[in-house]
C-alpha atoms as a PDB file:
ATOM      1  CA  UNK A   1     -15.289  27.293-104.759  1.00  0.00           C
ATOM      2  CA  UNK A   2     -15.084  24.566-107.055  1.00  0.00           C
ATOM      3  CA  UNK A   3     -13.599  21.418-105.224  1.00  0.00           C
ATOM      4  CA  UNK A   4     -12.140  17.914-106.340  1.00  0.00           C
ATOM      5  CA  UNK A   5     -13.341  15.773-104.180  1.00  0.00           C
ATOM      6  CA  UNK A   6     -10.673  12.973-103.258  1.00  0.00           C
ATOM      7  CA  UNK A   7     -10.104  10.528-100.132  1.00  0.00           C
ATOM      8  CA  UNK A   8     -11.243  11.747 -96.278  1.00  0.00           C
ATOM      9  CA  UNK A   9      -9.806   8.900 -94.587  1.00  0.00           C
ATOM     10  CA  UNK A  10     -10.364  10.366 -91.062  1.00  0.00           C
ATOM     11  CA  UNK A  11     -14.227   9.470 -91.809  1.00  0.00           C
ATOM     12  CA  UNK A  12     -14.296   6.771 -93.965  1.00  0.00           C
ATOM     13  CA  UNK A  13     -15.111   8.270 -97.324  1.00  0.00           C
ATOM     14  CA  UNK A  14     -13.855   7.532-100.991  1.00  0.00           C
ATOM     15  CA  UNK A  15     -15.888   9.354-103.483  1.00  0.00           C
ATOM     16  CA  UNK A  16     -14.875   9.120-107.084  1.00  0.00           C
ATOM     17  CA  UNK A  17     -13.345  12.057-108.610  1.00  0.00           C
ATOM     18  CA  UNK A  18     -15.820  14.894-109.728  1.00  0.00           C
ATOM     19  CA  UNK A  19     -16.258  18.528-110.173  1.00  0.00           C
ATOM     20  CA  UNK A  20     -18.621  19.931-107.158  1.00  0.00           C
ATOM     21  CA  UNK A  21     -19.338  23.063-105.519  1.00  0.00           C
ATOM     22  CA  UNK A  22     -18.446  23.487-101.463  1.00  0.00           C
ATOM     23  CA  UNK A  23     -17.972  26.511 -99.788  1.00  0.00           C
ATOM     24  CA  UNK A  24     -17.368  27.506 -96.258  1.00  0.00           C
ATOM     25  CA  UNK A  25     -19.198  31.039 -95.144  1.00  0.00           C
ATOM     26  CA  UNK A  26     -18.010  32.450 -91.991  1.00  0.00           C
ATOM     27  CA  UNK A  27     -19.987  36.106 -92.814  1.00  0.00           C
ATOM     28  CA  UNK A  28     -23.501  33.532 -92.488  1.00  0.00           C
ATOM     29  CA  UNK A  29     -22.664  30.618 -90.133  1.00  0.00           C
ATOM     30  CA  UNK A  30     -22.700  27.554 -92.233  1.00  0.00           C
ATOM     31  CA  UNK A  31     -20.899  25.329 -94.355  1.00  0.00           C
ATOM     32  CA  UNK A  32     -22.478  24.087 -97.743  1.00  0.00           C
ATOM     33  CA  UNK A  33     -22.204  21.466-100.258  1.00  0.00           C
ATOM     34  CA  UNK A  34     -23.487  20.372-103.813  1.00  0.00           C
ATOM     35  CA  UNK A  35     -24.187  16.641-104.764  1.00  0.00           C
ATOM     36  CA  UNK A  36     -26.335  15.015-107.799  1.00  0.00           C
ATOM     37  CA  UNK A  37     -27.940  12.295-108.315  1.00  0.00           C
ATOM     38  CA  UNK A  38     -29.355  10.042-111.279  1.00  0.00           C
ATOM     39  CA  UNK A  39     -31.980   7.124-110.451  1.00  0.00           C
ATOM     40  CA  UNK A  40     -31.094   3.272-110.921  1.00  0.00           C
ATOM     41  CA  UNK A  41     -31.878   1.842-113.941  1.00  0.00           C
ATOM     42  CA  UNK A  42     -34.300  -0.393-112.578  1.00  0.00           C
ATOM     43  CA  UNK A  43     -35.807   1.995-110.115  1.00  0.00           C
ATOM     44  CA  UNK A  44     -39.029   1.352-111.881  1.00  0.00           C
ATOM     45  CA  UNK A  45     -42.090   3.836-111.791  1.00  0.00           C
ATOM     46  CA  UNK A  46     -41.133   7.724-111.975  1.00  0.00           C
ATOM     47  CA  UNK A  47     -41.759   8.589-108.045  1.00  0.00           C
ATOM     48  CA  UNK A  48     -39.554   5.763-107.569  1.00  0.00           C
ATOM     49  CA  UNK A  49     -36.821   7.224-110.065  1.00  0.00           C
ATOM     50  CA  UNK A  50     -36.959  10.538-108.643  1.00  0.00           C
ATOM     51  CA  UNK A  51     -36.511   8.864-104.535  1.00  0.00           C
ATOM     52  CA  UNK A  52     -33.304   6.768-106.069  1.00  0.00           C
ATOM     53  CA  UNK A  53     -32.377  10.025-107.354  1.00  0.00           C
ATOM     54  CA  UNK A  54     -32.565  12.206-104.314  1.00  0.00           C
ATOM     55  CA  UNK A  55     -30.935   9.522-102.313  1.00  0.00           C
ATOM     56  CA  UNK A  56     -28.310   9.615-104.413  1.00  0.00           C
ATOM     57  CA  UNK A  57     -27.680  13.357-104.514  1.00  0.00           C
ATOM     58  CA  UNK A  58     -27.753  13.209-100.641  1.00  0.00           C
ATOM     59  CA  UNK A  59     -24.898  11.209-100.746  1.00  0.00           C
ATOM     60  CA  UNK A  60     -22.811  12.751-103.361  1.00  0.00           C
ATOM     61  CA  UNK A  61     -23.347  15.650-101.179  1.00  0.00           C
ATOM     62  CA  UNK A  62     -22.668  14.524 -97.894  1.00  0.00           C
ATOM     63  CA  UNK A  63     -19.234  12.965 -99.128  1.00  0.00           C
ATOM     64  CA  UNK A  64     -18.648  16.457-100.762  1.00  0.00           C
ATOM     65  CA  UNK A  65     -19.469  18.239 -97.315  1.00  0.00           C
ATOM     66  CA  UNK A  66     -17.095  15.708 -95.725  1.00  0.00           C
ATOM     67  CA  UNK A  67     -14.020  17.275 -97.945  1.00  0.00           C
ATOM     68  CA  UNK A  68     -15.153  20.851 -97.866  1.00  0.00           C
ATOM     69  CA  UNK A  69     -15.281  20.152 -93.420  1.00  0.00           C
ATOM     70  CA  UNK A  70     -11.509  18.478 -93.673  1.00  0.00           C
ATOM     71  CA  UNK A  71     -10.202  21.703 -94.772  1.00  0.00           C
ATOM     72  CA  UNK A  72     -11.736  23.766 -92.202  1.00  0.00           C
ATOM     73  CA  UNK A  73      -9.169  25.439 -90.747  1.00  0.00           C
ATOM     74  CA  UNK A  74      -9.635  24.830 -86.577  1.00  0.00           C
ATOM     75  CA  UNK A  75      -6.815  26.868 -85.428  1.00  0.00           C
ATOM     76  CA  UNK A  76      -3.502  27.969 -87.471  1.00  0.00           C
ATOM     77  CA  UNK A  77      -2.437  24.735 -86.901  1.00  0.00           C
ATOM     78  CA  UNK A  78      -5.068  22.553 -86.750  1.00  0.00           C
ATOM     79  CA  UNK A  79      -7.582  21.799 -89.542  1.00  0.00           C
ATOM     80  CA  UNK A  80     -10.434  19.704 -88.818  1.00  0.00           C
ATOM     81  CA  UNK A  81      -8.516  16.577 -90.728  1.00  0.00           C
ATOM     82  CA  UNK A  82      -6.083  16.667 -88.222  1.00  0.00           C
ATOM     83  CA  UNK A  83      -8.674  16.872 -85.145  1.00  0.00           C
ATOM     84  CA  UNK A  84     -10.359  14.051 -86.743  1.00  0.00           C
ATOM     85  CA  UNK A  85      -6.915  12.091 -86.948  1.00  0.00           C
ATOM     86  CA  UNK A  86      -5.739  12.672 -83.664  1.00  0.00           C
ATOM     87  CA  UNK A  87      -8.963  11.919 -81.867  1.00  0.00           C
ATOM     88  CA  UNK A  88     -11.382   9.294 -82.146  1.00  0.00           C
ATOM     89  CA  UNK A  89     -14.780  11.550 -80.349  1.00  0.00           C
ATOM     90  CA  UNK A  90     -13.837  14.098 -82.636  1.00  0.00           C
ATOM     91  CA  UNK A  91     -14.055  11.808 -85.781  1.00  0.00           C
ATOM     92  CA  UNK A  92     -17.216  10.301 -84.242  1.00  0.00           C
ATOM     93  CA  UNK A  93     -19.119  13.489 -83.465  1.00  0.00           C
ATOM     94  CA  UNK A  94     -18.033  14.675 -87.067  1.00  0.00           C
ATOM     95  CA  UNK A  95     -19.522  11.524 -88.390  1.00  0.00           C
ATOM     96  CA  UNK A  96     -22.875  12.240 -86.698  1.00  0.00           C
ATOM     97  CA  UNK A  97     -22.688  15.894 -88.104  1.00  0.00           C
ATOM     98  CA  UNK A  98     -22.442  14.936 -91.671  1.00  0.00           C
ATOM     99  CA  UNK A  99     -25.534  12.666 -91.236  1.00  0.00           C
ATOM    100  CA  UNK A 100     -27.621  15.148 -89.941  1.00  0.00           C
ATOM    101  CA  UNK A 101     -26.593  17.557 -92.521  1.00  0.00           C
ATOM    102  CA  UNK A 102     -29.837  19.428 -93.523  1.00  0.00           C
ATOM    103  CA  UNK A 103     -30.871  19.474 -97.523  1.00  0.00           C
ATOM    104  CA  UNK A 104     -31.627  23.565 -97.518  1.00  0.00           C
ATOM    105  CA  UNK A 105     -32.151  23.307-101.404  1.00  0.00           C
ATOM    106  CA  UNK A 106     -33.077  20.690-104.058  1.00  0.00           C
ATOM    107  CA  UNK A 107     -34.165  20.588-107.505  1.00  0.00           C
ATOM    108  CA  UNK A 108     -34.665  18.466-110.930  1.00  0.00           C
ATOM    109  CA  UNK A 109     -32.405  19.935-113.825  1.00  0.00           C
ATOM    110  CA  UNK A 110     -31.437  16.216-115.990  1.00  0.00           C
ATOM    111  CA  UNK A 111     -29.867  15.044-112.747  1.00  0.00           C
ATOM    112  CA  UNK A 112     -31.604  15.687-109.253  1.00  0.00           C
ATOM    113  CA  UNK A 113     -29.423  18.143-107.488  1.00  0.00           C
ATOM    114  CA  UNK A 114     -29.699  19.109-103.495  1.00  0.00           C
ATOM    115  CA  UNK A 115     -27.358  21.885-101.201  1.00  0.00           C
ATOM    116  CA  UNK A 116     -26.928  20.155 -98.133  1.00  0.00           C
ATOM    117  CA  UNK A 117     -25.396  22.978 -95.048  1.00  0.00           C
ATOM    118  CA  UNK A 118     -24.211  22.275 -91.779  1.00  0.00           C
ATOM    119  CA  UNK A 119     -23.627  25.329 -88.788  1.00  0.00           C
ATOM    120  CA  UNK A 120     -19.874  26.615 -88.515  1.00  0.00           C
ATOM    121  CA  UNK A 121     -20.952  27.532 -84.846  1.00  0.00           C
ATOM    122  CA  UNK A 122     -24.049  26.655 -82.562  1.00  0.00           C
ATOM    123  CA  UNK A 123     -24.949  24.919 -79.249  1.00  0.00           C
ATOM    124  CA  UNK A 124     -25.670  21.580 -81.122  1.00  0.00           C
ATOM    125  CA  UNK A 125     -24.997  20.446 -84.145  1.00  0.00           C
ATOM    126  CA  UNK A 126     -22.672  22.062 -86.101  1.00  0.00           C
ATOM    127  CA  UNK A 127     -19.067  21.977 -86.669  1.00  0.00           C
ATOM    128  CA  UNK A 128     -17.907  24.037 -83.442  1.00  0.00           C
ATOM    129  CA  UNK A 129     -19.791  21.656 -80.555  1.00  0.00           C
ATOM    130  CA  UNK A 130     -17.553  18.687 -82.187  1.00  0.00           C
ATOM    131  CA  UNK A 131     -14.411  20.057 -82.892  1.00  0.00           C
ATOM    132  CA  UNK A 132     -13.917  22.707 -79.856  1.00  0.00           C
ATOM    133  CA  UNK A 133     -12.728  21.382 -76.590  1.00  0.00           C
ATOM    134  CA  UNK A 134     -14.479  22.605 -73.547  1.00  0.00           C
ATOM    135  CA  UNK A 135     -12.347  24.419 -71.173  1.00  0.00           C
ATOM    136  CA  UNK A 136     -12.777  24.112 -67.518  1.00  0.00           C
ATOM    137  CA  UNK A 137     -10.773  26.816 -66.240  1.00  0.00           C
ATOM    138  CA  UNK A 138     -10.105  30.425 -68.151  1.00  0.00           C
ATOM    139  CA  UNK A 139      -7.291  31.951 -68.461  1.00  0.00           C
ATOM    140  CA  UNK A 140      -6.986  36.074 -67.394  1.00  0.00           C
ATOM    141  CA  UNK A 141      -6.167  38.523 -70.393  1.00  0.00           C
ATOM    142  CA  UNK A 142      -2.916  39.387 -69.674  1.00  0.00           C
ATOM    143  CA  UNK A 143      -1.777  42.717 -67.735  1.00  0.00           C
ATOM    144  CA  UNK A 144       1.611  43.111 -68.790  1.00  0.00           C
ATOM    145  CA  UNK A 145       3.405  42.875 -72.569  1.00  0.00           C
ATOM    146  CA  UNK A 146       6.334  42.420 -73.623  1.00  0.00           C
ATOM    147  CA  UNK A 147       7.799  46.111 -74.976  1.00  0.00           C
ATOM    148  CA  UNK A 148       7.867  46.813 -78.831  1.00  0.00           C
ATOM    149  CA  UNK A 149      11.054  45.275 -80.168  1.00  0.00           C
ATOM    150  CA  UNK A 150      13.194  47.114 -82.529  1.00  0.00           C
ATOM    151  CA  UNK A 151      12.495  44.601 -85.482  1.00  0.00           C
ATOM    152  CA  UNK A 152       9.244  42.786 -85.481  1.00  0.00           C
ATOM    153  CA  UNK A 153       9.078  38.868 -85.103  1.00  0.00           C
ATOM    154  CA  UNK A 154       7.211  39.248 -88.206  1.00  0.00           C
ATOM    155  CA  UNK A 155       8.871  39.453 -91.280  1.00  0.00           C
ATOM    156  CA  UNK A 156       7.484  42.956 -93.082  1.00  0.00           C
ATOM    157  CA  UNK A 157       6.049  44.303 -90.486  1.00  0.00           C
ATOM    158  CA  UNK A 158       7.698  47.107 -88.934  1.00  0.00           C
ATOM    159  CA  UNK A 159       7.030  48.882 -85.457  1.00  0.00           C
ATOM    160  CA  UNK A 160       4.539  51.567 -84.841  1.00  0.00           C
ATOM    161  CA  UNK A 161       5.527  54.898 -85.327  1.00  0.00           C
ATOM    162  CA  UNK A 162       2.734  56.849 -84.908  1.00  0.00           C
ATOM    163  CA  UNK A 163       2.726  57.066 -81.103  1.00  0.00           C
ATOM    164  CA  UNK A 164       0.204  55.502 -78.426  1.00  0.00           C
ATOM    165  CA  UNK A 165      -2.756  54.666 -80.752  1.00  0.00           C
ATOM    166  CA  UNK A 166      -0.681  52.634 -83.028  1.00  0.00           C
ATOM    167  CA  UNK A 167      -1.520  52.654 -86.574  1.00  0.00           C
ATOM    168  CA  UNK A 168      -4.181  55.267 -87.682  1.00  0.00           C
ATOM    169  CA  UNK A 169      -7.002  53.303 -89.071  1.00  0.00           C
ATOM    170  CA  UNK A 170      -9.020  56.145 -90.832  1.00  0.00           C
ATOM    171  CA  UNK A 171     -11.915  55.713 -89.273  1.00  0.00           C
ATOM    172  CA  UNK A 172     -13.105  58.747 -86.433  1.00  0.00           C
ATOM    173  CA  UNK A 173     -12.788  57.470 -82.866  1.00  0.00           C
ATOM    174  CA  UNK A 174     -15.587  58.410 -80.575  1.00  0.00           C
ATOM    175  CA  UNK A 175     -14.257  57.387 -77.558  1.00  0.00           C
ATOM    176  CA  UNK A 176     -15.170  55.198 -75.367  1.00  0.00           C
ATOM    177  CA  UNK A 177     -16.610  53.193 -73.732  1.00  0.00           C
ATOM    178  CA  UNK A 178     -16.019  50.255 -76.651  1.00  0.00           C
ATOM    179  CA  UNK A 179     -18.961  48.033 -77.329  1.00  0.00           C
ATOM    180  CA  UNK A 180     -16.785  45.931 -79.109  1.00  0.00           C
ATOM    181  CA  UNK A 181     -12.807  45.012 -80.942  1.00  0.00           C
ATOM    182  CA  UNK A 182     -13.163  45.824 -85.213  1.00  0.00           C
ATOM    183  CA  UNK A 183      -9.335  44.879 -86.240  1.00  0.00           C
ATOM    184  CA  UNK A 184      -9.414  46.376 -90.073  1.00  0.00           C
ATOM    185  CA  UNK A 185      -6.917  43.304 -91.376  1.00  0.00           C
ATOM    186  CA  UNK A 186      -7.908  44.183 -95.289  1.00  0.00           C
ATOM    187  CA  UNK A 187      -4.583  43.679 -97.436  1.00  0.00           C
ATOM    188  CA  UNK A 188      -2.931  41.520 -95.206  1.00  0.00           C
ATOM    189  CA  UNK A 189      -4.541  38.386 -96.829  1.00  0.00           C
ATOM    190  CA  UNK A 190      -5.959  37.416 -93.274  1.00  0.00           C
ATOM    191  CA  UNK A 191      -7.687  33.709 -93.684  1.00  0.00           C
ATOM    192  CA  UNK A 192     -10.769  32.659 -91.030  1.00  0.00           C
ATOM    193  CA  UNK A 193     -10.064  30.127 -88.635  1.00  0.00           C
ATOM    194  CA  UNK A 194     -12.964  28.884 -85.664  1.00  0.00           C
ATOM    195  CA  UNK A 195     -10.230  29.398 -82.822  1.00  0.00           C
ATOM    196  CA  UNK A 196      -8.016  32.852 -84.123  1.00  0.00           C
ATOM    197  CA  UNK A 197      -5.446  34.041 -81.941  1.00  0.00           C
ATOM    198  CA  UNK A 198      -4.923  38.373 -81.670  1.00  0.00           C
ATOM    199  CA  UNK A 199      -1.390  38.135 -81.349  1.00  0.00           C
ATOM    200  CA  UNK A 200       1.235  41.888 -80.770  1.00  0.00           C
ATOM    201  CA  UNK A 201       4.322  42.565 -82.998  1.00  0.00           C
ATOM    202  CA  UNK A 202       6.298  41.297 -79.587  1.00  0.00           C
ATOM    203  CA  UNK A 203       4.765  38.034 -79.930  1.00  0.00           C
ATOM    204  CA  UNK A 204       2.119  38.358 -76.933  1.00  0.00           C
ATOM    205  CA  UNK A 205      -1.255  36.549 -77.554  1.00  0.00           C
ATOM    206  CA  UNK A 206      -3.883  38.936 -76.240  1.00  0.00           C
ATOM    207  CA  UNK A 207      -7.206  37.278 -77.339  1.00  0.00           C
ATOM    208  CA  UNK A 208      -7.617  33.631 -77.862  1.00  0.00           C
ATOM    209  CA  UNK A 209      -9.931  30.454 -77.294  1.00  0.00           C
ATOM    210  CA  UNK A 210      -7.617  30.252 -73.246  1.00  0.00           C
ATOM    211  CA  UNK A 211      -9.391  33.295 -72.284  1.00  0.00           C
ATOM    212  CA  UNK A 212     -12.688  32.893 -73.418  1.00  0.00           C
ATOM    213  CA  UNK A 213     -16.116  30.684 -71.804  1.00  0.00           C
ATOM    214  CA  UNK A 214     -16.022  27.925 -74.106  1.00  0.00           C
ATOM    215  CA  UNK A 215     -19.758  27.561 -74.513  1.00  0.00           C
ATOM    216  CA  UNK A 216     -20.270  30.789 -75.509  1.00  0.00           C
ATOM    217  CA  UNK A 217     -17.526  30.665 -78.676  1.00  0.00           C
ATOM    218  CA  UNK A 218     -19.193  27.287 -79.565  1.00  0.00           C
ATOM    219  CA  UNK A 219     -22.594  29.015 -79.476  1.00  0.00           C
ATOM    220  CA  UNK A 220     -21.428  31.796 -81.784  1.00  0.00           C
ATOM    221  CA  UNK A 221     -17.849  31.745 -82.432  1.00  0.00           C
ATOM    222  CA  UNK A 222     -14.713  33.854 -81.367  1.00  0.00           C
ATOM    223  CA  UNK A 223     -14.528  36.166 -84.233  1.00  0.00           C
ATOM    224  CA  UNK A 224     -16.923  37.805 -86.776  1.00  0.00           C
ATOM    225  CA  UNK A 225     -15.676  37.805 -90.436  1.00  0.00           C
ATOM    226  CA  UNK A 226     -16.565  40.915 -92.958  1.00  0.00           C
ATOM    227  CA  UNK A 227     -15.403  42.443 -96.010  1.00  0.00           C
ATOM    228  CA  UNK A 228     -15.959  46.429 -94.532  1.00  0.00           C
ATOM    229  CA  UNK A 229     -17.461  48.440 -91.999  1.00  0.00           C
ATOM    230  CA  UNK A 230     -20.952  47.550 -93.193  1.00  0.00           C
ATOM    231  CA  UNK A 231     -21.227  44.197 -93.806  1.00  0.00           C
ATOM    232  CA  UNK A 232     -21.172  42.123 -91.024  1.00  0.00           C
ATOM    233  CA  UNK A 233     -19.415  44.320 -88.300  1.00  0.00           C
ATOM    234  CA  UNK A 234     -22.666  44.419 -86.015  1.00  0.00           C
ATOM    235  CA  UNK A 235     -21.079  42.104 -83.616  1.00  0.00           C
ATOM    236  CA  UNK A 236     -18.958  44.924 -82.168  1.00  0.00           C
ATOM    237  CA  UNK A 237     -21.545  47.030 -81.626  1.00  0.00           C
ATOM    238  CA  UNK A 238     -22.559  50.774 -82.192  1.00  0.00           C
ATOM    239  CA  UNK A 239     -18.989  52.188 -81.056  1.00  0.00           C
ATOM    240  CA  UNK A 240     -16.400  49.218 -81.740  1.00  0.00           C
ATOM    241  CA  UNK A 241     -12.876  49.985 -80.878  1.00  0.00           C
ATOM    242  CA  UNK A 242     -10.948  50.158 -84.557  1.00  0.00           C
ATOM    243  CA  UNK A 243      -7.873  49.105 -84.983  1.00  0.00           C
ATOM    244  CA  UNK A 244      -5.374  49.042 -87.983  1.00  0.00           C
ATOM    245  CA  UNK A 245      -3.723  45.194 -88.351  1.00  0.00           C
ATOM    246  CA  UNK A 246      -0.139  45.544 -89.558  1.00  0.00           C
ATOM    247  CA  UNK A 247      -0.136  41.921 -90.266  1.00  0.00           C
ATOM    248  CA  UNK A 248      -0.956  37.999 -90.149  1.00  0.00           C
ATOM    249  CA  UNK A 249       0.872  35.727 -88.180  1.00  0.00           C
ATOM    250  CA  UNK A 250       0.693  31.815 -89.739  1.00  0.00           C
ATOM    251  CA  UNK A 251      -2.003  33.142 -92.076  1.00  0.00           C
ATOM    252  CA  UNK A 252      -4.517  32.906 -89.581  1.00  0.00           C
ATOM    253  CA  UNK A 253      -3.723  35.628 -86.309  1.00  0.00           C
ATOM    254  CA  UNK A 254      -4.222  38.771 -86.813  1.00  0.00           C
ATOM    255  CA  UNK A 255      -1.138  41.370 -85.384  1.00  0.00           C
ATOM    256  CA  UNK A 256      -1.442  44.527 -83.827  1.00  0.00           C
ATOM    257  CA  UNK A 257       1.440  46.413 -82.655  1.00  0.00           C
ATOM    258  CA  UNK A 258       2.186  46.420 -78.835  1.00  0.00           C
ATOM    259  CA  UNK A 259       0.807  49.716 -78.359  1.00  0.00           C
ATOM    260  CA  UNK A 260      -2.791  49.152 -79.655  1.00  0.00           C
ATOM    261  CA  UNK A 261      -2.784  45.627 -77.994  1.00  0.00           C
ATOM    262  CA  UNK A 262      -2.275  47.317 -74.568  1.00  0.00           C
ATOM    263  CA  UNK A 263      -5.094  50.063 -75.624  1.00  0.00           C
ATOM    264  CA  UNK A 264      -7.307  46.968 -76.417  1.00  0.00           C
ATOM    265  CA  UNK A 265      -6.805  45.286 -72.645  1.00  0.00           C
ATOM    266  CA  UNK A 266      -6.574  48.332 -71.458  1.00  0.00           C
ATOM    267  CA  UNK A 267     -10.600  49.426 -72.675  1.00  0.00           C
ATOM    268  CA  UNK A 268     -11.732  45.678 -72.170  1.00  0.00           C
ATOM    269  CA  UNK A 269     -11.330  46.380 -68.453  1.00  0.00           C
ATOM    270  CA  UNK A 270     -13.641  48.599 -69.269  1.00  0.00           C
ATOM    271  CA  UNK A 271     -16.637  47.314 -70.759  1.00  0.00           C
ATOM    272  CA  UNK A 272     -15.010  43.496 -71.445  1.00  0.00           C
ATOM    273  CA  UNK A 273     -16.104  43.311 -74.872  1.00  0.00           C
ATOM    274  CA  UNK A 274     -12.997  40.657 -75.366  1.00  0.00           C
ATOM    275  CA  UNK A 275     -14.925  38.571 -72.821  1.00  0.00           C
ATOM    276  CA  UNK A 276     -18.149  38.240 -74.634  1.00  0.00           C
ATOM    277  CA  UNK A 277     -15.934  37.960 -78.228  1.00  0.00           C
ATOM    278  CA  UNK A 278     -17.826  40.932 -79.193  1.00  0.00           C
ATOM    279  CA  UNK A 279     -14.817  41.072 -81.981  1.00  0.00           C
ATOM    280  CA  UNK A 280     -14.478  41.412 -85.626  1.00  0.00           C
ATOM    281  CA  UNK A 281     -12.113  41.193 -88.336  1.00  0.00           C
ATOM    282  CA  UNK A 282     -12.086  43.307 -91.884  1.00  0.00           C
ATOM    283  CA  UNK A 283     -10.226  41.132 -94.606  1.00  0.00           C
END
């Protein structure tokens, strides 16, 4: 995605306006960033020209990185700005991110140019371990939902119809026991967060950050991201429960009707694949 690269005041950063390349990749774990560099005019011999140069593109791309990591979208209603803003460790442990941003790719073409890349999720160092809170106490995935209304909270989205299963999805159903949650979101213009929320067409939250060991989504996330049933949808193992989305809630949630969420709870008591966020979504 090509960026223009403005003011991230939460950090401390003004960087002139350019044209650079940033892009965030949920499918691969990591967050990238372009910067170039030319040498100083009185950098003197060539090696030294070339280490004014590299410097130089380290920087551009670090304050490049430090845009791209504003807009990262926390929760759907929290971007990584706003955790920065509202909390001084946050800002601080961001800080100390961006400057141990590794340089994963570098290279001479008229300007030196590197790719620095930071982890969306791990147990140190990366986005997650500064931005995610650590929770002390878990809360239960509930037992009991509230019954399909006879309008949906969410506008164009309309109740199930199609009896217990919900939606069909098109895919063949095994059975169970469910390694794992696939929620097929594709047309509903679903956009990754770090924190997602599953949310019912009766306004129930079913899977979120509240219910999960905080360590272990900071290790490796809540949610897998992929564009079909082959790329990417490993995490839910070799006989995922699939379920049809009927929509987005604040861009980010992905909504099932009432009937598959309680299928969903109901076959996580069974093999608790919510519990180790064995879960993807198709968008």
């Amino acid at each position: 995605m090509k960026r223009k690269i403005g003011l991230f005041a939460a950090l401390g950063f003004f960087v002139l306006s350019v044209v650079a390349f940033a892009a965030t990749n949920y499918e691969e774990n990591y967050i990238e960033a372009d910067g170039y560099g030319l040498p100083a005019e009185t950098a003197g011999t060539a090696a030294q020209e070339r280490l004014t140069a590299r410097r130089a593109a380290i920087a551009d791309a670090q304050r490049v990185l430090a845009e791209q990591l504003a807009t990262v979208q926390v929760d759907a209603e929290t971007t990584v700005q706003d955790a920065a803003l509202k909390s001084d460790v946050v800002k601080t442990k961001v800080s100390m991110l961006l400057e141990g941003s590794r340089v994963i790719k570098e290279y001479e073409d008229g300007a030196y140019r590197v790719t620095v890349a930071v982890p969306l999720f791990g147990e140190r160092s990366s986005l997650a371990a500064a931005v995610l809170p650590q929770t002390v106490i878990r809360q239960p995935f509930p037992r009991v939902l509230k019954p399909e209304p006879a309008e949906s909270r969410y506008p164009g989205i309309r109740p199930s119809t199609e009896g217990a299963d919900g939606w069909s999805t098109g895919y063949p159903d095994n059975g169970g026991p469910y390694t794992g949650l696939i929620v097929d979101c594709r047309g509903l213009e679903l956009r990754p967060a770090m924190s997602p929320v599953i949310k019912t067409t009766a306004g129930d939250s079913i899977y979120g950050y509240k219910n999960l060991d905080s360590a272990q989504v900071i290790r490796r996330g809540m949610a897998g991201y992929a564009k079909d049933m082959k790329e990417n949808a490993a995490r839910a193992g070799d006989n995922p429960l699939i379920i049809r989305g009927v929509g987005v809630d604040r861009y980010f949630n992905p909504v099932v009707t009432t009937a598959d969420g309680e299928r969903i709870l109901a076959e996580n008591e069974k093999t608790h694949f919510l519990d180790a966020a064995a879960v993807v979504f198709i968008r």
